[in-house]
N, C-alpha and C. Protein backbone atom coordinates (compact mmCIF):
# COMPACT_ATOMS: atom_id res chain seq x y z
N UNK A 1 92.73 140.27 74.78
CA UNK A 1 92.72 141.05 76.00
C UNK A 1 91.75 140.44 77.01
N UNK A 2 90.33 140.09 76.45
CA UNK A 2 89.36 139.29 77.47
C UNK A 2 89.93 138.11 78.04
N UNK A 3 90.52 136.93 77.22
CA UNK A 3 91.16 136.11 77.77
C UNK A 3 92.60 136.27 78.50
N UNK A 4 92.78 137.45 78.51
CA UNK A 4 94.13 137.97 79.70
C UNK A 4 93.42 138.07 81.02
N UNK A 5 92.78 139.09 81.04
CA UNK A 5 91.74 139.38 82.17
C UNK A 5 90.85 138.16 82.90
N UNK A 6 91.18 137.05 81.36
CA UNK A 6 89.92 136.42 82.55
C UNK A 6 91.17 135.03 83.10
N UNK A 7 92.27 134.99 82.37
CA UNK A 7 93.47 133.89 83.05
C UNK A 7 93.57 134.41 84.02
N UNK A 8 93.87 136.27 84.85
CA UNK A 8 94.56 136.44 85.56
C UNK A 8 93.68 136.46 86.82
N UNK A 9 92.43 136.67 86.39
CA UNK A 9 90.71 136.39 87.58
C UNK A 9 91.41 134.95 88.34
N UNK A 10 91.22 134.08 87.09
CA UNK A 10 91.38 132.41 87.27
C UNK A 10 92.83 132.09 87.96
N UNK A 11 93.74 132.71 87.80
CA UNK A 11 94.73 132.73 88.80
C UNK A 11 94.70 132.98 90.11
N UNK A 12 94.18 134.56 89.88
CA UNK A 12 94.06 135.00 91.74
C UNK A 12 93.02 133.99 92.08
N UNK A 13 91.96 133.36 91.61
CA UNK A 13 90.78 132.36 92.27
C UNK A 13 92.03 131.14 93.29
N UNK A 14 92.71 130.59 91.81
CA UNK A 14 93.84 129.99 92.09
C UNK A 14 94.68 129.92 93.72
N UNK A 15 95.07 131.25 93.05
CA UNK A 15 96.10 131.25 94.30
C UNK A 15 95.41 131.27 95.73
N UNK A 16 93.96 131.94 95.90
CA UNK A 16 93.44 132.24 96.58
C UNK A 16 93.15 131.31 97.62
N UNK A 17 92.65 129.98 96.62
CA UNK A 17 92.40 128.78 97.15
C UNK A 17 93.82 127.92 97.93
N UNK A 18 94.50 128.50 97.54
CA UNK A 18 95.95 127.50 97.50
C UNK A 18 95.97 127.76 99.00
N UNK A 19 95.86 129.16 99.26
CA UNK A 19 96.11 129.69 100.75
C UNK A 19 94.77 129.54 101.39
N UNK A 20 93.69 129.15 101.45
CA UNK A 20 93.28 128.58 101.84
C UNK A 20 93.14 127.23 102.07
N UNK A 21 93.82 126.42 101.56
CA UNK A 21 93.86 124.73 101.93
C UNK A 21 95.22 125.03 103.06
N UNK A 22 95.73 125.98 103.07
CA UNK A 22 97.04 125.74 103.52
C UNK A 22 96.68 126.46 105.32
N UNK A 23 95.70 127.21 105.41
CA UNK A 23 94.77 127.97 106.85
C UNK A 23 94.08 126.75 107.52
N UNK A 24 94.14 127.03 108.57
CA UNK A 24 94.56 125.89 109.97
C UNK A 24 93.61 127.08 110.72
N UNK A 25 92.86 126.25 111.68
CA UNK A 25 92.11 127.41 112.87
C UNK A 25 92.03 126.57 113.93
N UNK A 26 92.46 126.50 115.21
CA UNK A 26 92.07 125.61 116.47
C UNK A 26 91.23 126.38 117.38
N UNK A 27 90.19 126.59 117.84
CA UNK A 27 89.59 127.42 118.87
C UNK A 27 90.13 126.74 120.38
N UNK A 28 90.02 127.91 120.97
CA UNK A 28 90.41 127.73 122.27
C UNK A 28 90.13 126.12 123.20
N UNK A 29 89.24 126.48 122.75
CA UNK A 29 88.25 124.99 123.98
C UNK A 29 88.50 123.82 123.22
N UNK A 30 89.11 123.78 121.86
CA UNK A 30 89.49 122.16 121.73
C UNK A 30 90.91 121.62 121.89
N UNK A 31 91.72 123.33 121.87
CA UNK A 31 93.44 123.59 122.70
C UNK A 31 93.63 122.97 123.97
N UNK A 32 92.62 123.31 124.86
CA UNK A 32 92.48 123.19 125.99
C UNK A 32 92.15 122.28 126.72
N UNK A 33 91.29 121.26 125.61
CA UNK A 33 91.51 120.25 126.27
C UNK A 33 92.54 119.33 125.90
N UNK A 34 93.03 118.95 125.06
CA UNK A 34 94.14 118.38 124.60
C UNK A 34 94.44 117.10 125.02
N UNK A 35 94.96 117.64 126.59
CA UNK A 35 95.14 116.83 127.08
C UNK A 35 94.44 115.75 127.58
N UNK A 36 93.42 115.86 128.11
CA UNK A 36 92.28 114.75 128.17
C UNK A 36 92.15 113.58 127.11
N UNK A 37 92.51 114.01 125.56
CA UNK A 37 92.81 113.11 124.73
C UNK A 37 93.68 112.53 124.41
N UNK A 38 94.95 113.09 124.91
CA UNK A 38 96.49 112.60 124.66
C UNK A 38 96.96 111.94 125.53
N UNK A 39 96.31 112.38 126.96
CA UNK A 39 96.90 111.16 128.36
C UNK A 39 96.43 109.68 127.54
N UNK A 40 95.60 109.24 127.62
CA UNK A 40 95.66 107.65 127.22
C UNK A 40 96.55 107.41 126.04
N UNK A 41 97.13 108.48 125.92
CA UNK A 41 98.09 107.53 124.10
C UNK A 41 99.69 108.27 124.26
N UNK A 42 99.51 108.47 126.00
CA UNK A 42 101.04 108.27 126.52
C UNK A 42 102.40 106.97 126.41
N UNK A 43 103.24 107.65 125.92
CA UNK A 43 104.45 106.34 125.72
C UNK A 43 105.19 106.18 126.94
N UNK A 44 106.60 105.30 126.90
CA UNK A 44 107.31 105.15 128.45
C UNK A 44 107.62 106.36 129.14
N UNK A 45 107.46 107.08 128.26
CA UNK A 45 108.49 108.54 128.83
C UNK A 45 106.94 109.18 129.79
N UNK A 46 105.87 108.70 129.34
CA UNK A 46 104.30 109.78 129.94
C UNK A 46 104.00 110.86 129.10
N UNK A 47 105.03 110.56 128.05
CA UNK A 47 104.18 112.01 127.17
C UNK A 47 103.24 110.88 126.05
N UNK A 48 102.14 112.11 125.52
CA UNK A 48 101.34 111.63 124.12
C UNK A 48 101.74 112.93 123.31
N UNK A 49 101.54 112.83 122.59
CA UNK A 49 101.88 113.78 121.15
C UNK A 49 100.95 113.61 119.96
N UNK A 50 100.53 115.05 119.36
CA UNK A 50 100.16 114.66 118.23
C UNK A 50 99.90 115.73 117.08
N UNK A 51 100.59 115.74 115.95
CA UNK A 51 100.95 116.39 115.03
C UNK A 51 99.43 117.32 114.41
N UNK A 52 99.42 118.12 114.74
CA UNK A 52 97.49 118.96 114.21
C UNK A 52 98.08 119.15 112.72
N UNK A 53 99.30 119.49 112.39
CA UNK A 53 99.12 120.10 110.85
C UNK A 53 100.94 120.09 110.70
N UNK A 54 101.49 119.96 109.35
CA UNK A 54 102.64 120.00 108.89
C UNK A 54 102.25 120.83 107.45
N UNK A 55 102.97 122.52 107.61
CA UNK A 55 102.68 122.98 106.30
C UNK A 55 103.85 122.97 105.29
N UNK A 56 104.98 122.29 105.76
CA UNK A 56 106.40 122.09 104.77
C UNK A 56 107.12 123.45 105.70
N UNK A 57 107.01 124.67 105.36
CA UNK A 57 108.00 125.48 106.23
C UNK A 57 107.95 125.34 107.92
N UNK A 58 106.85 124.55 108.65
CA UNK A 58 106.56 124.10 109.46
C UNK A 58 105.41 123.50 110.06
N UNK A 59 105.57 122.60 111.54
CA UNK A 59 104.53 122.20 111.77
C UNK A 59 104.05 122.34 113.17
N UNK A 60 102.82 121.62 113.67
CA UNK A 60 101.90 122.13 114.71
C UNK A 60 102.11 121.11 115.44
N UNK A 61 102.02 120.61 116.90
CA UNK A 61 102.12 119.23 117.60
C UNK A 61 101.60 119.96 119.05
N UNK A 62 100.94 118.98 119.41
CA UNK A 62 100.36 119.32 120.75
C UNK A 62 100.92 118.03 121.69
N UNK A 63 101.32 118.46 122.77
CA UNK A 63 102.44 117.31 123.91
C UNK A 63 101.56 117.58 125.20
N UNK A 64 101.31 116.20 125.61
CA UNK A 64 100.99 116.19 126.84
C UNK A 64 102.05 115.71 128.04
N UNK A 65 102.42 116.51 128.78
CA UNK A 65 103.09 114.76 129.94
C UNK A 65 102.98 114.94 131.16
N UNK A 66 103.24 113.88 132.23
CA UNK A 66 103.19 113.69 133.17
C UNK A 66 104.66 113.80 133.60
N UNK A 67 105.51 113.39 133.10
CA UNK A 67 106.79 113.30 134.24
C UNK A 67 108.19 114.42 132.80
N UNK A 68 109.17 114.70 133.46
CA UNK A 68 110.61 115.48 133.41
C UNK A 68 110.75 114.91 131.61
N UNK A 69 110.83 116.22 130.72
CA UNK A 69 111.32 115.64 129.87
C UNK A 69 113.46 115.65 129.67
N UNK A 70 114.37 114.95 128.77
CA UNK A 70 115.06 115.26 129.11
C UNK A 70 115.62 116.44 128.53
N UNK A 71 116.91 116.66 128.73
CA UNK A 71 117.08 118.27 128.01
C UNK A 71 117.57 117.85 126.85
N UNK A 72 117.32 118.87 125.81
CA UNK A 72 117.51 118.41 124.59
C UNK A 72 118.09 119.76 124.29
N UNK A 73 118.90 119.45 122.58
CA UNK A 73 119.16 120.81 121.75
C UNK A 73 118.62 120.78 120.70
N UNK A 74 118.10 121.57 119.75
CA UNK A 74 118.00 120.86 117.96
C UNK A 74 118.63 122.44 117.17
N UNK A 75 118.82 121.58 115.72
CA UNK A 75 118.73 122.74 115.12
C UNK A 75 117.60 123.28 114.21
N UNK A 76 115.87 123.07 114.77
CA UNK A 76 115.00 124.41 114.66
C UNK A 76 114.54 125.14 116.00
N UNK A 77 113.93 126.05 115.30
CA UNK A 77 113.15 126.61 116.72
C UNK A 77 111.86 126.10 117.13
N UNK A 78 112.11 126.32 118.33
CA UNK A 78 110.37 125.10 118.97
C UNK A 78 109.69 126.75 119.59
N UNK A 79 108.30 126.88 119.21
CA UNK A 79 107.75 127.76 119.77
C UNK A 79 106.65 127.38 120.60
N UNK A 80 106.79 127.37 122.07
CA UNK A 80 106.04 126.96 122.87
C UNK A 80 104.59 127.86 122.83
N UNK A 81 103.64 127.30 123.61
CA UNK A 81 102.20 127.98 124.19
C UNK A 81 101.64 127.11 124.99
N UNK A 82 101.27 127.60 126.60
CA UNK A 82 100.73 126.65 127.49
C UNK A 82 99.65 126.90 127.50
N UNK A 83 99.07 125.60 127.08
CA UNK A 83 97.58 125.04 127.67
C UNK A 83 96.82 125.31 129.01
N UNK A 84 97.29 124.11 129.57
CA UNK A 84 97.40 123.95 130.90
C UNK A 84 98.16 123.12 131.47
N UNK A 85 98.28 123.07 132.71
CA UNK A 85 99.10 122.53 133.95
C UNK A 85 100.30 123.69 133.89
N UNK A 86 101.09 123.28 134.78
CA UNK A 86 102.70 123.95 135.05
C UNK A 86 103.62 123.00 134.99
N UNK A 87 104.72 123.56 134.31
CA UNK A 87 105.91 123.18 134.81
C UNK A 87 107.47 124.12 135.11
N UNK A 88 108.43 123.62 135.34
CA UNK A 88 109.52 124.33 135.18
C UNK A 88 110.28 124.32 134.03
N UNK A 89 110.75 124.95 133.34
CA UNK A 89 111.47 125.27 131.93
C UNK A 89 112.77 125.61 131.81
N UNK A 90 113.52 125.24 131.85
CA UNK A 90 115.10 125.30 131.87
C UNK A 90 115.56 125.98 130.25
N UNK A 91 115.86 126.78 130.53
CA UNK A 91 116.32 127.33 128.73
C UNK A 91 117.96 128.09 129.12
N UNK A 92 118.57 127.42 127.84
CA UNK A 92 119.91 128.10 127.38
C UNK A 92 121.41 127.48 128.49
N UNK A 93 122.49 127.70 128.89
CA UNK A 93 123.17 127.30 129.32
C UNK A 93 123.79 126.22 128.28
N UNK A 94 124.51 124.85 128.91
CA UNK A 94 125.06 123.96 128.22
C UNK A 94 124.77 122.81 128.45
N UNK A 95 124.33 121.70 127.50
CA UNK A 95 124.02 120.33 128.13
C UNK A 95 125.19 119.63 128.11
N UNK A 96 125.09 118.69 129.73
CA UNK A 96 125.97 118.34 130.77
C UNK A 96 126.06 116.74 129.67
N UNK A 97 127.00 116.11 129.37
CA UNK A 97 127.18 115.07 128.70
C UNK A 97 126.49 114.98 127.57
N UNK A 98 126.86 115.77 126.91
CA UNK A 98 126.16 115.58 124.90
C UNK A 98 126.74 114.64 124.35
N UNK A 99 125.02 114.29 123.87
CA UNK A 99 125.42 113.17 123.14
C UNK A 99 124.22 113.31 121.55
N UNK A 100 124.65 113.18 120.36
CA UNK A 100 123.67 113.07 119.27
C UNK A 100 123.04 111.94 119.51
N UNK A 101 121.84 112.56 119.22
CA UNK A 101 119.85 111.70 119.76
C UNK A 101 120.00 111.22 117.77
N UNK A 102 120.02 112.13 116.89
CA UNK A 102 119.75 111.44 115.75
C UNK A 102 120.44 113.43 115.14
N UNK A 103 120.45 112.96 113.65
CA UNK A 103 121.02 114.34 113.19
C UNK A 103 120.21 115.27 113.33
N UNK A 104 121.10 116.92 113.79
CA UNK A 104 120.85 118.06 114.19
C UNK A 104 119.66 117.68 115.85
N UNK A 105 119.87 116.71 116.38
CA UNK A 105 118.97 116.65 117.46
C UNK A 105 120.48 116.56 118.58
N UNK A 106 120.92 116.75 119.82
CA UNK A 106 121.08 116.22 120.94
C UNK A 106 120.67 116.18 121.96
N UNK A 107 121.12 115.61 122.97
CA UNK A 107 120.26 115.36 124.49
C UNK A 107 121.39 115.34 125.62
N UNK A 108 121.34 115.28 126.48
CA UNK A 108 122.21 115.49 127.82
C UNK A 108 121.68 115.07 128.67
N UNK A 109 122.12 114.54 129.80
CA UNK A 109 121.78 114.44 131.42
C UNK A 109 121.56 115.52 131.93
N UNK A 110 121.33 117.01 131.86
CA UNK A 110 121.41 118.06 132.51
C UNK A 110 121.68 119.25 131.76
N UNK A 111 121.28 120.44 132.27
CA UNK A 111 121.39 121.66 131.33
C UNK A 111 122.71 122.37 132.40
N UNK A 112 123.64 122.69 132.28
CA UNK A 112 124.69 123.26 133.59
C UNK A 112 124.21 125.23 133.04
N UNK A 113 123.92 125.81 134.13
CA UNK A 113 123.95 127.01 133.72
C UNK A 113 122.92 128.01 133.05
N UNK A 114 121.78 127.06 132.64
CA UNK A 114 120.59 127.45 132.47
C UNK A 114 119.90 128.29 133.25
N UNK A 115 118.56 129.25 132.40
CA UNK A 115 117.69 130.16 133.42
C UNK A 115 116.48 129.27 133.60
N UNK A 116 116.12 129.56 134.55
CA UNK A 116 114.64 128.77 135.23
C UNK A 116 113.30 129.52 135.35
N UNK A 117 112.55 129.17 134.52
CA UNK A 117 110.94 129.57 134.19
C UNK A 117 109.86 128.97 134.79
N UNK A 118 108.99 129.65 136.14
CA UNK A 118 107.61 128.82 136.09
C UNK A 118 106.70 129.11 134.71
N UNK A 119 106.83 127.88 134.08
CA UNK A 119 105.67 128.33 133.05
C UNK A 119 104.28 127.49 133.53
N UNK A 120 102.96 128.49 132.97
CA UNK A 120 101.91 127.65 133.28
C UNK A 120 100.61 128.22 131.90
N UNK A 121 99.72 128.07 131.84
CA UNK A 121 98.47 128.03 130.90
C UNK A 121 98.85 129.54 130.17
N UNK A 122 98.92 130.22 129.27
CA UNK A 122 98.81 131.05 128.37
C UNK A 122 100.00 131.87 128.70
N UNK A 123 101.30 130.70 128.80
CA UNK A 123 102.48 131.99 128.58
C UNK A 123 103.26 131.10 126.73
N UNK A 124 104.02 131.85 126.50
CA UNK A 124 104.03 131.38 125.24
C UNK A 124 105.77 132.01 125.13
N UNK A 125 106.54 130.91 124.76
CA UNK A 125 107.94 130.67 125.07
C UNK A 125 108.57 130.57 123.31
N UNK A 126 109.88 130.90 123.25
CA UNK A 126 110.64 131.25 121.61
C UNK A 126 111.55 130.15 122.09
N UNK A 127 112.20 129.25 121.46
CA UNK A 127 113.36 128.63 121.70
C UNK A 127 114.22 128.40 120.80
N UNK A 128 115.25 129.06 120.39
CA UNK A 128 115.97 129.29 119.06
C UNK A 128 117.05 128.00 119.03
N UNK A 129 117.49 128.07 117.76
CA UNK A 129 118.11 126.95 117.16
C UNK A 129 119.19 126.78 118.19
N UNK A 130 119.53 125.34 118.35
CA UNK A 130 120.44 124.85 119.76
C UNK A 130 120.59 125.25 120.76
N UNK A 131 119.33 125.82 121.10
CA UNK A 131 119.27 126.03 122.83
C UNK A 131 118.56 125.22 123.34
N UNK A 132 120.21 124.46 125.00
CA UNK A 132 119.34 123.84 125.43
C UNK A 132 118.01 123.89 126.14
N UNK A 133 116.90 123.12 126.08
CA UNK A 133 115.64 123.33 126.77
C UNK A 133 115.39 122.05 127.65
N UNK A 134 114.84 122.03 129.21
CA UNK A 134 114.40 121.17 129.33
C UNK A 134 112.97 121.22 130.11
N UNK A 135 112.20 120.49 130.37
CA UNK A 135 110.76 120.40 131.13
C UNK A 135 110.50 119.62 132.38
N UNK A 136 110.71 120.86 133.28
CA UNK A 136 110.44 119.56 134.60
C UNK A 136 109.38 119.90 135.27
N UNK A 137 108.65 118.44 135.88
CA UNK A 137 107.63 118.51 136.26
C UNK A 137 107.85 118.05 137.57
N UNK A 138 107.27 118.53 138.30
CA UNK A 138 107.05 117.86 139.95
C UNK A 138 106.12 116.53 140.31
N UNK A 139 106.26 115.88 141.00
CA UNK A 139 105.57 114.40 140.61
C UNK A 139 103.97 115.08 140.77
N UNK A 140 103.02 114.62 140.05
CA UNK A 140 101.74 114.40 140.66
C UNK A 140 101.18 115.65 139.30
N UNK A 141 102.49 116.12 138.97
CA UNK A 141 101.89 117.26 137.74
C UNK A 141 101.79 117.05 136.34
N UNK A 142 101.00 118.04 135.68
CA UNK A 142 101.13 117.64 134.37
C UNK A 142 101.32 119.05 133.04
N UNK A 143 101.64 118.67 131.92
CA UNK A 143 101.66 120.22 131.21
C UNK A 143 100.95 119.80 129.97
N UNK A 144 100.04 120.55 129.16
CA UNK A 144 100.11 120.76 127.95
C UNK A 144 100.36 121.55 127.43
N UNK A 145 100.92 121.62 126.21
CA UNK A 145 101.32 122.94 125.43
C UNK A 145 101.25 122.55 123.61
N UNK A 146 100.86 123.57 122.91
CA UNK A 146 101.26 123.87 121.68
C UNK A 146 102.65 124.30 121.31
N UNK A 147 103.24 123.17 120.44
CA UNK A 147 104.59 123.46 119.95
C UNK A 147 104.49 124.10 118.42
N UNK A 148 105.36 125.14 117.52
CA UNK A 148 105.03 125.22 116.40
C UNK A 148 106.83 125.06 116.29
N UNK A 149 106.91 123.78 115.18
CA UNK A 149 108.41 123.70 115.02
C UNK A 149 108.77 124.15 113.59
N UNK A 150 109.75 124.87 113.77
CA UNK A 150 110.70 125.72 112.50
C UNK A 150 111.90 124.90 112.23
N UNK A 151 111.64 124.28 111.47
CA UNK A 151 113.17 123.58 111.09
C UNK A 151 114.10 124.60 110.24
């Protein structure tokens, strides 16, 4: 009986720990700046990217950019949160010349029919499986945001 009681202690210790290696915390002020660290490790497109955490049912990525991303579809959900800057957000409608980017991903020249969002610093956006989304920026602007992707 003592060694029941004391496996099932040593379990919950167990499990306890498990969910703790698996707890993630970002405070505000290192969200926020983000971008300051990701502009220099921009690619052709002007975005930088960079993955904070992958827990298997999903993961964390913080995007910086400077210029229009294009419109895309996938099949997870991308859950936005703005940092800072603004941009415009194109969600849902149909993308205008689909074409598969790589599996369950596509992309288009255009969203036809989409709703239009000013998003800017602490609005926080759902984007469900194959809706198109796209990000436009006005020249001279920039956005960061927290993505949490659900495959």
């Amino acid at each position: 009986m003592k060694a029941l009681v004391v496996g099932s202690l040593l379990l919950g210790l167990v499990s306890r720990g498990e969910q703790q290696e698996r707890f993630s915390y970002w405070p505000a002020r290192e969200l926020v700046g983000y971008g300051e660290r990701l502009a220099p490790k921009m690619d052709s497109d002007k975005r930088g990217l960079e993955e904070l955490a992958n827990f298997g049912s999903h993961s964390v990525l913080m995007v910086y950019r400077e210029s229009s991303a294009d419109p895309v579809a996938h099949d997870g959900t991308d859950f936005y949160v703005v940092q800072n800057g603004k941009a415009t957000l194109v969600l849902g409608g149909e993308l205008v010349e689909r074409r598969r980017k790589k599996p369950g991903e596509f992309s288009g020249s255009s969203i036809r029919g989409g709703k239009r969002f000013q998003i800017r610093a602490g609005d926080a956006i759902n984007i469900p499986p194959q809706m198109p989304h796209e990000i436009i920026l006005e020249p001279g602007e920039f956005i960061t945001y927290l993505v949490v992707k659900i495959p």
